[in-house]
PDB file of N, CA and C in Angstrom:
ATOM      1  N   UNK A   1     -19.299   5.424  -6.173  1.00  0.00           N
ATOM      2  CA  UNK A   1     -19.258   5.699  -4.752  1.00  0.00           C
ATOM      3  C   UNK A   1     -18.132   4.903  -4.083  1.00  0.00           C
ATOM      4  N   UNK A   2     -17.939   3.728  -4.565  1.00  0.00           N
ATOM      5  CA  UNK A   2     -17.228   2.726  -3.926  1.00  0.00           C
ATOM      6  C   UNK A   2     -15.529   3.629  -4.220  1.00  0.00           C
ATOM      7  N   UNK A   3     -15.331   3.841  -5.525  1.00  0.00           N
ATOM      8  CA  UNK A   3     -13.846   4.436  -5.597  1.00  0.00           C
ATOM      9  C   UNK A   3     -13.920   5.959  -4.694  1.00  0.00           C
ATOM     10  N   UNK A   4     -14.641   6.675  -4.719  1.00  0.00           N
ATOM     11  CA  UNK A   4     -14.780   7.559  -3.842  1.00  0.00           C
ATOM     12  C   UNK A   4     -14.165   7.394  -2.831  1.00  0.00           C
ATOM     13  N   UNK A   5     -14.459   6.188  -1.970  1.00  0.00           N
ATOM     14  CA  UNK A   5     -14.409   5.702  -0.474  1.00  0.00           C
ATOM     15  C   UNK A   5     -13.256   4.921  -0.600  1.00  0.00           C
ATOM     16  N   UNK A   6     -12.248   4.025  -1.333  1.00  0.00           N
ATOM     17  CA  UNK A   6     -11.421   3.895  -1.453  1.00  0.00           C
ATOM     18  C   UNK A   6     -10.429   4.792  -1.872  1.00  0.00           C
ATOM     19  N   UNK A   7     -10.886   5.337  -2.564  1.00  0.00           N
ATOM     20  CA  UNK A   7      -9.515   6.907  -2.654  1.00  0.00           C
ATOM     21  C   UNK A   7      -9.527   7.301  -1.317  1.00  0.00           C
ATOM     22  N   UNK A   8     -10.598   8.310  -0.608  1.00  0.00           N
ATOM     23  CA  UNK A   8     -10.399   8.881   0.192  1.00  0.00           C
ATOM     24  C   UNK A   8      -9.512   7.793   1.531  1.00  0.00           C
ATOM     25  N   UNK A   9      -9.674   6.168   1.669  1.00  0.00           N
ATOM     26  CA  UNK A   9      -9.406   5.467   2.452  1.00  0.00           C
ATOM     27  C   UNK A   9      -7.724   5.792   1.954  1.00  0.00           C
ATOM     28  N   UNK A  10      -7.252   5.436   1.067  1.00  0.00           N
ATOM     29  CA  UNK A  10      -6.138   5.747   0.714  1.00  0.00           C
ATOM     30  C   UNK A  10      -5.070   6.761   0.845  1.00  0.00           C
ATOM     31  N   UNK A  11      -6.182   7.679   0.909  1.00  0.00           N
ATOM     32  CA  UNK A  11      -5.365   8.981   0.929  1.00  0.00           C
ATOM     33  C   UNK A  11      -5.324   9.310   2.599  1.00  0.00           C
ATOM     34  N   UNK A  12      -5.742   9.145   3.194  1.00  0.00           N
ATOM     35  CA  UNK A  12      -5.728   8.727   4.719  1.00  0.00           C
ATOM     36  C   UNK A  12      -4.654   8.449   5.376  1.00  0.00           C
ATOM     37  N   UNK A  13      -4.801   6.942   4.586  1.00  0.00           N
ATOM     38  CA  UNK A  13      -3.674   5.933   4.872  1.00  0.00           C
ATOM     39  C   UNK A  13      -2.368   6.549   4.788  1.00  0.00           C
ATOM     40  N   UNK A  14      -2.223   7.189   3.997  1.00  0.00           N
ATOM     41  CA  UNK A  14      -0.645   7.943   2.773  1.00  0.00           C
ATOM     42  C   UNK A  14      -0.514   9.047   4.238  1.00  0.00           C
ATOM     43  N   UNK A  15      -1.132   9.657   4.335  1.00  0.00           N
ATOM     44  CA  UNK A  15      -1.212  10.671   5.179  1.00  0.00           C
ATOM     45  C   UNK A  15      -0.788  10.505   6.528  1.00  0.00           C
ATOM     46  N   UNK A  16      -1.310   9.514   6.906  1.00  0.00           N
ATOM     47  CA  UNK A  16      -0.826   8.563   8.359  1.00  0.00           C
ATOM     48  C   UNK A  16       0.733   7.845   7.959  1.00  0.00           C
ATOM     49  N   UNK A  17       0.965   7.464   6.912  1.00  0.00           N
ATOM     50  CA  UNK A  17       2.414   7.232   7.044  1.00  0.00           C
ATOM     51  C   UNK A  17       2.982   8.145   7.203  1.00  0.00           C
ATOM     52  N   UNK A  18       2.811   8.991   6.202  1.00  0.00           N
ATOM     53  CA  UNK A  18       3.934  10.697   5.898  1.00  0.00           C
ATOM     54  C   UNK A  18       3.565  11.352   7.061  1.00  0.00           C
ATOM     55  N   UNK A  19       2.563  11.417   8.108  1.00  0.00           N
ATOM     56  CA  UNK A  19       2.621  11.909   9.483  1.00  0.00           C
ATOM     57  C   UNK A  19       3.133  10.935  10.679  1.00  0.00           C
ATOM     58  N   UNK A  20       3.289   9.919  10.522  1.00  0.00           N
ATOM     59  CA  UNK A  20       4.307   8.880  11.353  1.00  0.00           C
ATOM     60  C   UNK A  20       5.912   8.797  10.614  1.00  0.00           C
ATOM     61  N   UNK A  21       6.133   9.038   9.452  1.00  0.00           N
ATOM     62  CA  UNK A  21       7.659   9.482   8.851  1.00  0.00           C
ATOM     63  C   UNK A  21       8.200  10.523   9.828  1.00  0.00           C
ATOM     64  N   UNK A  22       7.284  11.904   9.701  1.00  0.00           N
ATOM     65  CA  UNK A  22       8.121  12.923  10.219  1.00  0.00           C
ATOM     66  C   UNK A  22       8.312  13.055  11.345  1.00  0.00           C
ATOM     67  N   UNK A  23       6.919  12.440  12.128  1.00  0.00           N
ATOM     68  CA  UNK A  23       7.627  12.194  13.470  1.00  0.00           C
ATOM     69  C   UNK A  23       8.654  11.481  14.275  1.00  0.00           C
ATOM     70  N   UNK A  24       8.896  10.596  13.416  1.00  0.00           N
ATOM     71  CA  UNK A  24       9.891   9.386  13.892  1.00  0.00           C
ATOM     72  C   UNK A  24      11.177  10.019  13.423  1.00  0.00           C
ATOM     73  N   UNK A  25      11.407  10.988  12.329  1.00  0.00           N
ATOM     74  CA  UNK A  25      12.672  11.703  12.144  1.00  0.00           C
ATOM     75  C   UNK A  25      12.829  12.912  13.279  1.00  0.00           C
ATOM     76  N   UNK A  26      11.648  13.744  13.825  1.00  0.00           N
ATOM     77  CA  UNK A  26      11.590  14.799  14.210  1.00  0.00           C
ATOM     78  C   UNK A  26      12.033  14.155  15.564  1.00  0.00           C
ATOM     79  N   UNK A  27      11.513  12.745  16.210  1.00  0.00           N
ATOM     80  CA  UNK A  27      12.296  12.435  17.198  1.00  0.00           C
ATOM     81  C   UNK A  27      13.324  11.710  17.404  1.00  0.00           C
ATOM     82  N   UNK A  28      14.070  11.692  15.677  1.00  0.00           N
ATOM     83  CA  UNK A  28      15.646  10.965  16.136  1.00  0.00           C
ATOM     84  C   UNK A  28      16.674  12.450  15.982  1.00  0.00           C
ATOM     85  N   UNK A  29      15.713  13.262  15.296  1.00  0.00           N
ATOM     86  CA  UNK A  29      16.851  14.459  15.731  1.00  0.00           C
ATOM     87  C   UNK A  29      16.651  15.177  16.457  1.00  0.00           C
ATOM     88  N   UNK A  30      15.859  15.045  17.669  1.00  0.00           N
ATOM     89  CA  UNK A  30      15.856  15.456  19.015  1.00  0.00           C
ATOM     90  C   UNK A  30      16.652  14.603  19.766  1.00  0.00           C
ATOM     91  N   UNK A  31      16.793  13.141  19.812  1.00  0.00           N
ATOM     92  CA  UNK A  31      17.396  12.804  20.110  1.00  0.00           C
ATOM     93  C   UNK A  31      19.063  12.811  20.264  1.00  0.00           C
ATOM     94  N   UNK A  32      19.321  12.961  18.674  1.00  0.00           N
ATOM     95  CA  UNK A  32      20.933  13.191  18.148  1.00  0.00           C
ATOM     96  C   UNK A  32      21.188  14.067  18.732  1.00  0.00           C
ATOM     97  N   UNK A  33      20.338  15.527  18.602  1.00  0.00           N
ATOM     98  CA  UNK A  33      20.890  16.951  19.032  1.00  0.00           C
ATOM     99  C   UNK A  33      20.410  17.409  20.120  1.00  0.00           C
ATOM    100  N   UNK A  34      20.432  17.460  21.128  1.00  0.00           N
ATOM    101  CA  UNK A  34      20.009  17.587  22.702  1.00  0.00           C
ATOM    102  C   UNK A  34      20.197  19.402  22.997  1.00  0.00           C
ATOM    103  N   UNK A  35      20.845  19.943  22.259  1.00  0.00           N
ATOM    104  CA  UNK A  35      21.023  21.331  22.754  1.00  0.00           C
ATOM    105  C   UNK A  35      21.042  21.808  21.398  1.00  0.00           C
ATOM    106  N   UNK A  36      20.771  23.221  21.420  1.00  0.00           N
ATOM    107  CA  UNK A  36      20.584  24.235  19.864  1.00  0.00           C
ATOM    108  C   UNK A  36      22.092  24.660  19.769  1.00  0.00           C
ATOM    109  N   UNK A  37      23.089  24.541  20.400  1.00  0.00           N
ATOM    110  CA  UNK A  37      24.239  24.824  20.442  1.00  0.00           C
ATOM    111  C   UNK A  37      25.158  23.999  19.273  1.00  0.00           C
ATOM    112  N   UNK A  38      24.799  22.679  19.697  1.00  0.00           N
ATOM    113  CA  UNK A  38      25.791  21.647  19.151  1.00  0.00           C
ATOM    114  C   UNK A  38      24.750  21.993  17.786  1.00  0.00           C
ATOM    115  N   UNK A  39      23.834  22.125  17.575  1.00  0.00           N
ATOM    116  CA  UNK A  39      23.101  21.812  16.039  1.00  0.00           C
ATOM    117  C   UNK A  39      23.840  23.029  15.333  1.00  0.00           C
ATOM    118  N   UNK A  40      23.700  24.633  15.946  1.00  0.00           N
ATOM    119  CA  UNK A  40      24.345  25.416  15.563  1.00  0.00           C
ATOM    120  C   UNK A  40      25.761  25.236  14.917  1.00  0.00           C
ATOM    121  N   UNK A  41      26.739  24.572  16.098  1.00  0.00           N
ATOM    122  CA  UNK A  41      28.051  24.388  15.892  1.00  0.00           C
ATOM    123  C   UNK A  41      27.754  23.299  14.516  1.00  0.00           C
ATOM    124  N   UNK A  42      27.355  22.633  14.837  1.00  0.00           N
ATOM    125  CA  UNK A  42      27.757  21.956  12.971  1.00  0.00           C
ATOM    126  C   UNK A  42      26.980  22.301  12.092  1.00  0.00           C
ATOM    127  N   UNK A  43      25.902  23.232  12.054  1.00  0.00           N
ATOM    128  CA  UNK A  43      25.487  23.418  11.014  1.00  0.00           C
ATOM    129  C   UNK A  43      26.940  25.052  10.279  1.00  0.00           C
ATOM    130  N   UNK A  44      27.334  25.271  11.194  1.00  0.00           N
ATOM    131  CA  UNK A  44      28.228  25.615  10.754  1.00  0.00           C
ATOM    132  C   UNK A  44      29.914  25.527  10.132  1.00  0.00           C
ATOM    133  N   UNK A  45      29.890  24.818  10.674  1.00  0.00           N
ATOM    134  CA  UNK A  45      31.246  23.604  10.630  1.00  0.00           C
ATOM    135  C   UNK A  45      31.175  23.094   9.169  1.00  0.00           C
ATOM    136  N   UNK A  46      29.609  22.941   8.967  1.00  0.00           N
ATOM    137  CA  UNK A  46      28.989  21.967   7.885  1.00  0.00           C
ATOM    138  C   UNK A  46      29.404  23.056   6.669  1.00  0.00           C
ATOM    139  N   UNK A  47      28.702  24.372   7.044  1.00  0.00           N
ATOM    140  CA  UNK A  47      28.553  25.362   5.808  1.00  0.00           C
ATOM    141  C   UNK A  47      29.989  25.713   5.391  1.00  0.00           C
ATOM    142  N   UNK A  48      31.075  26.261   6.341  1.00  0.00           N
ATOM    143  CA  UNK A  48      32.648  26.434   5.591  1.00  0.00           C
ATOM    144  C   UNK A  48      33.154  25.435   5.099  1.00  0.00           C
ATOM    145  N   UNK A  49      32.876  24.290   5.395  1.00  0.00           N
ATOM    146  CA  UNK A  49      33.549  22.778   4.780  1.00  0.00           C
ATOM    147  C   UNK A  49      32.943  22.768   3.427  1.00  0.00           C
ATOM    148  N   UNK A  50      31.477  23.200   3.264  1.00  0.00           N
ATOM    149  CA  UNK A  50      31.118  22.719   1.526  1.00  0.00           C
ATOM    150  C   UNK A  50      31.261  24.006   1.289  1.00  0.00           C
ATOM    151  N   UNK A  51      31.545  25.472   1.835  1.00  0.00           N
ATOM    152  CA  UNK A  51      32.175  26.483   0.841  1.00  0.00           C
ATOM    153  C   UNK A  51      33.504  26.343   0.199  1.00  0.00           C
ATOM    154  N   UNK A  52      34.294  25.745   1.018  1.00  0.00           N
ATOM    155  CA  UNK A  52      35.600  25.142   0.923  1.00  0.00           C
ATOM    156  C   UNK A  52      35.945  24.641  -0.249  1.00  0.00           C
ATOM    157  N   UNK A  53      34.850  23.496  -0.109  1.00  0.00           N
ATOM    158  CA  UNK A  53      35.134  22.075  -1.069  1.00  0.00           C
ATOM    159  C   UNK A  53      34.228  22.717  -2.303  1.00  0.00           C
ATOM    160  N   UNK A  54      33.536  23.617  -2.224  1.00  0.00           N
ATOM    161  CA  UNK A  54      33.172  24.297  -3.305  1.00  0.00           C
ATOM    162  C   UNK A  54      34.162  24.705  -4.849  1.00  0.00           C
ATOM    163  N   UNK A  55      34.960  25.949  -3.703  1.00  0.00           N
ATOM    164  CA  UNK A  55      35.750  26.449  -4.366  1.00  0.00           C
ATOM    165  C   UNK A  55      36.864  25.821  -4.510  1.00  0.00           C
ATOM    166  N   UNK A  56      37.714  24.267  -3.906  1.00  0.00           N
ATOM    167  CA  UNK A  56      38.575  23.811  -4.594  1.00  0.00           C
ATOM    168  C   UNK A  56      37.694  22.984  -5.566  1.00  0.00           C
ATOM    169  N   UNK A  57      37.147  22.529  -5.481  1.00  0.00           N
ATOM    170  CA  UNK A  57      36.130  21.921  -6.500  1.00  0.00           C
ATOM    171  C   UNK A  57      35.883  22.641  -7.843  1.00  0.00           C
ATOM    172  N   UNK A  58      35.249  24.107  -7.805  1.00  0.00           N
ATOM    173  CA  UNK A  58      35.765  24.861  -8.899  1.00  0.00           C
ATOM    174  C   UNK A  58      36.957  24.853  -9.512  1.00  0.00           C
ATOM    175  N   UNK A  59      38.268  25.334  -8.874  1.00  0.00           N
ATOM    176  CA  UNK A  59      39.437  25.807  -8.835  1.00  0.00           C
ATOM    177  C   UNK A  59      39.598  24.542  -9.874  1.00  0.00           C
ATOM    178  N   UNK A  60      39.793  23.451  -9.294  1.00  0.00           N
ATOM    179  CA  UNK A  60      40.609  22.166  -9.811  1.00  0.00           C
ATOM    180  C   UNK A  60      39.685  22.211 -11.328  1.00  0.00           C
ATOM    181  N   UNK A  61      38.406  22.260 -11.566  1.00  0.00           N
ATOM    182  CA  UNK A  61      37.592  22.167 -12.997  1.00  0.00           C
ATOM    183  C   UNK A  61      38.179  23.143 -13.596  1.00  0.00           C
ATOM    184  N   UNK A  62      38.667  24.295 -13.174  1.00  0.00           N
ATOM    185  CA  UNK A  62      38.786  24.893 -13.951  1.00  0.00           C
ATOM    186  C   UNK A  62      39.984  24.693 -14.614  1.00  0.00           C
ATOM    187  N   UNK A  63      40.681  24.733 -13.589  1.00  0.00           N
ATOM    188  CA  UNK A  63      42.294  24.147 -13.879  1.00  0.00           C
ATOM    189  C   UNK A  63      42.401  22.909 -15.052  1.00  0.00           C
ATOM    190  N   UNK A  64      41.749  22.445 -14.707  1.00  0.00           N
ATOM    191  CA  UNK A  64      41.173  21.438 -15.884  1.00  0.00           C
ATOM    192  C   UNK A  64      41.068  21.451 -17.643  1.00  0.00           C
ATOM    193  N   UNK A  65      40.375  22.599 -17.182  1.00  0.00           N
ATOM    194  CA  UNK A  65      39.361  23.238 -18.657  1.00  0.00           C
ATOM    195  C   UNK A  65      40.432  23.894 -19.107  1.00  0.00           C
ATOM    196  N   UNK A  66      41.164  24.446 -18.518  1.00  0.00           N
ATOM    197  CA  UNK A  66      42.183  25.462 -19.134  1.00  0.00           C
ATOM    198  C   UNK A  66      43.538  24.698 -19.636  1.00  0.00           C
ATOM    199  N   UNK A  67      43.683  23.978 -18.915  1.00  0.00           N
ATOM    200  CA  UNK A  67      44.347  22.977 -19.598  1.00  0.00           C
ATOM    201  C   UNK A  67      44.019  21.979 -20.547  1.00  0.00           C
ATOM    202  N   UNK A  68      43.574  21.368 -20.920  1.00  0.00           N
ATOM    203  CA  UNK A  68      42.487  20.847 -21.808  1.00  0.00           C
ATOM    204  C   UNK A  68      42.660  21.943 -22.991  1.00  0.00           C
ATOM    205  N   UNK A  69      42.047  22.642 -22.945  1.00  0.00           N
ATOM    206  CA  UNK A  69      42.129  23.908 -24.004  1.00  0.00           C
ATOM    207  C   UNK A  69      43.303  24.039 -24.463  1.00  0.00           C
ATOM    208  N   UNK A  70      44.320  24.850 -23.604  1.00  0.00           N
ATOM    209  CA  UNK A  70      45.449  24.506 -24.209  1.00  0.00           C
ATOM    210  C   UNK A  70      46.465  23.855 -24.769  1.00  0.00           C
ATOM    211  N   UNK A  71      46.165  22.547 -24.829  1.00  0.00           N
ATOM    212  CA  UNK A  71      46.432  21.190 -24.955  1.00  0.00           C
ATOM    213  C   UNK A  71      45.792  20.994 -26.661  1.00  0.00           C
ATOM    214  N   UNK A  72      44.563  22.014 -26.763  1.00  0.00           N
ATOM    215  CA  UNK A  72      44.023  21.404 -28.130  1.00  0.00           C
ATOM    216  C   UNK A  72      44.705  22.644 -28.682  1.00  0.00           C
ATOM    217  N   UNK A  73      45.140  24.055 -28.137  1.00  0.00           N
ATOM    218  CA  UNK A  73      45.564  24.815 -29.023  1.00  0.00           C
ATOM    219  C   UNK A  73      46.274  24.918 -29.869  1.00  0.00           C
ATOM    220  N   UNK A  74      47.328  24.002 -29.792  1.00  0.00           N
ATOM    221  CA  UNK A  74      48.177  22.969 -30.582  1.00  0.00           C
ATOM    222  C   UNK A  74      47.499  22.662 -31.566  1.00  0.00           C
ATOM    223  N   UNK A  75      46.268  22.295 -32.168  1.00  0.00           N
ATOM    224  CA  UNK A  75      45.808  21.596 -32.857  1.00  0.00           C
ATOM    225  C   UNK A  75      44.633  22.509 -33.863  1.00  0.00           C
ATOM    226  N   UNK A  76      44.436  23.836 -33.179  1.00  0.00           N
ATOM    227  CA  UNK A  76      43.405  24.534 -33.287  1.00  0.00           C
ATOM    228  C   UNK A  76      43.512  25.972 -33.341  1.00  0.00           C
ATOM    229  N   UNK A  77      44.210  26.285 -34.896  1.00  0.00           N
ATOM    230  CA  UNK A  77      44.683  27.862 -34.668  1.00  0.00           C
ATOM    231  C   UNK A  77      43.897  29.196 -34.111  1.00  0.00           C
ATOM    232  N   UNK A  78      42.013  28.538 -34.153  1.00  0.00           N
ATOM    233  CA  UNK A  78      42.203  30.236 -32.967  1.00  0.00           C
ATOM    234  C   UNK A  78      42.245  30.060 -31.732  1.00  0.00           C
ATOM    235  N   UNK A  79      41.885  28.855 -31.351  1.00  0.00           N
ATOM    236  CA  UNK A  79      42.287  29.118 -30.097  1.00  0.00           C
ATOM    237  C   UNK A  79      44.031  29.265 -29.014  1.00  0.00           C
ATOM    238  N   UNK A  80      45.045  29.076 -30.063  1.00  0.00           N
ATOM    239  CA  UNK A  80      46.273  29.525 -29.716  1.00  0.00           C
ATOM    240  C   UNK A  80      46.084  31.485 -30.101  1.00  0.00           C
ATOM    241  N   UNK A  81      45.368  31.740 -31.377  1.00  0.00           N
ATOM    242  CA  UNK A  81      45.034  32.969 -31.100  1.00  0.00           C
ATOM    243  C   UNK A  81      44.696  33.422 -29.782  1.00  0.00           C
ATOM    244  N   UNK A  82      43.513  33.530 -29.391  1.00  0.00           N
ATOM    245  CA  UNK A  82      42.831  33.515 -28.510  1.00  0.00           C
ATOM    246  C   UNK A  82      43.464  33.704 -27.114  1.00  0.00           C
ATOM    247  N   UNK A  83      44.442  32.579 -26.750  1.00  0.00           N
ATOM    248  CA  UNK A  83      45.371  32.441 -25.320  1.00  0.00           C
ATOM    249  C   UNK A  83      46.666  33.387 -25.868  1.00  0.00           C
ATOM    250  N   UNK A  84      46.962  33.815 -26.941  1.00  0.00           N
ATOM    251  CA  UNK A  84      48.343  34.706 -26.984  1.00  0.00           C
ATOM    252  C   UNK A  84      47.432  36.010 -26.809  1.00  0.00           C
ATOM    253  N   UNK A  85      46.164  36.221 -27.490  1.00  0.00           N
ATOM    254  CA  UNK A  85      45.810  37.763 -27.416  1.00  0.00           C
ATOM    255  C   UNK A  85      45.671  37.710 -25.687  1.00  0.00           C
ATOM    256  N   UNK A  86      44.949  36.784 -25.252  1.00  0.00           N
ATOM    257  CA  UNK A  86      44.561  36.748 -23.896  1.00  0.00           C
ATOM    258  C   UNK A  86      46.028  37.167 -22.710  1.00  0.00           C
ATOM    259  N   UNK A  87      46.911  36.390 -23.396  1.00  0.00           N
ATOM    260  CA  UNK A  87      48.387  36.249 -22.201  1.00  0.00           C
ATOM    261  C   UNK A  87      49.120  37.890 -22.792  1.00  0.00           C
ATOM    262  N   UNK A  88      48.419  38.217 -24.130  1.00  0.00           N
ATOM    263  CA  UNK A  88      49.218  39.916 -24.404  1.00  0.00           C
ATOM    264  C   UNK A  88      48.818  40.891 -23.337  1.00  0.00           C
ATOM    265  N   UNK A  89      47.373  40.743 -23.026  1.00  0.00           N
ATOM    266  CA  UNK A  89      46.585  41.567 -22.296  1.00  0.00           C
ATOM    267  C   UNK A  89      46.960  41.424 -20.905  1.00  0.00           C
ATOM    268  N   UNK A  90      47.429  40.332 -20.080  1.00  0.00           N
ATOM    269  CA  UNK A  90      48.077  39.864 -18.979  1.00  0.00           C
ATOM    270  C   UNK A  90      49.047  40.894 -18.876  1.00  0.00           C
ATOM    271  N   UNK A  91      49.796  40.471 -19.735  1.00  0.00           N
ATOM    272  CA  UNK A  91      51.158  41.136 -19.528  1.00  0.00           C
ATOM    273  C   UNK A  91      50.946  42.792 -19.347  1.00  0.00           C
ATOM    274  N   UNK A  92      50.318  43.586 -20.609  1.00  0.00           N
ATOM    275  CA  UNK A  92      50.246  44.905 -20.052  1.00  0.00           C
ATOM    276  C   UNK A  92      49.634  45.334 -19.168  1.00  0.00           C
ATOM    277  N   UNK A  93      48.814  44.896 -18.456  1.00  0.00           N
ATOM    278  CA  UNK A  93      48.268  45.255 -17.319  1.00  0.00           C
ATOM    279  C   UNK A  93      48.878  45.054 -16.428  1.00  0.00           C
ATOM    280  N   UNK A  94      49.858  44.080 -16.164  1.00  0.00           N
ATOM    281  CA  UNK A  94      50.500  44.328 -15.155  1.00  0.00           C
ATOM    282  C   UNK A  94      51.975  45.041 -15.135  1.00  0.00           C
ATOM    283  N   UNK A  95      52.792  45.481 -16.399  1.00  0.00           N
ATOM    284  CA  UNK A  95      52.703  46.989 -16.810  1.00  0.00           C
ATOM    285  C   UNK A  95      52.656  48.186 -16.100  1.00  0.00           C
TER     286      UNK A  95
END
């Protein structure tokens, strides 16, 4: 009975923090953001900046990888296969 009544005291307790957490966040970002405008404006601001940094973020790994690769093709006859069949197919297509 006794752990009964200490769990449940516990779980209370937990509950009263994590419901005094969210309120104390829910009123510093009422505070920060005073109008749905400005939250709007950077939540958008926010989203093209990490699509951005996404795709140079890709771009540059890849740039990476492909270099890297070719760097071992030197060392690694199919994969110089591989980038000549690949750079044959380049070429006639644009052809």
């Amino acid at each position: 009975m006794k752990k009964t009544v200490k769990h449940a005291a516990s779980k209370v307790a937990d509950d009263q923090e994590k419901g005094a957490r969210k309120t104390v966040l829910e009123e510093l970002f009422q505070d920060f953001n005073r109008s749905r405008f400005q939250v709007y404006k950077m939540n958008f601001f926010r989203g093209i900046f990490f699509g951005f940094g996404s795709v140079l973020g890709g771009t540059v790994v890849i740039a990476i990888l492909v270099w890297v690769l070719a760097l071992l093709s030197n060392y690694i006859p199919a994969l110089s296969d591989f980038f000549q069949d690949a750079s044959d197919v380049l070429r006639n297509v644009r052809k």
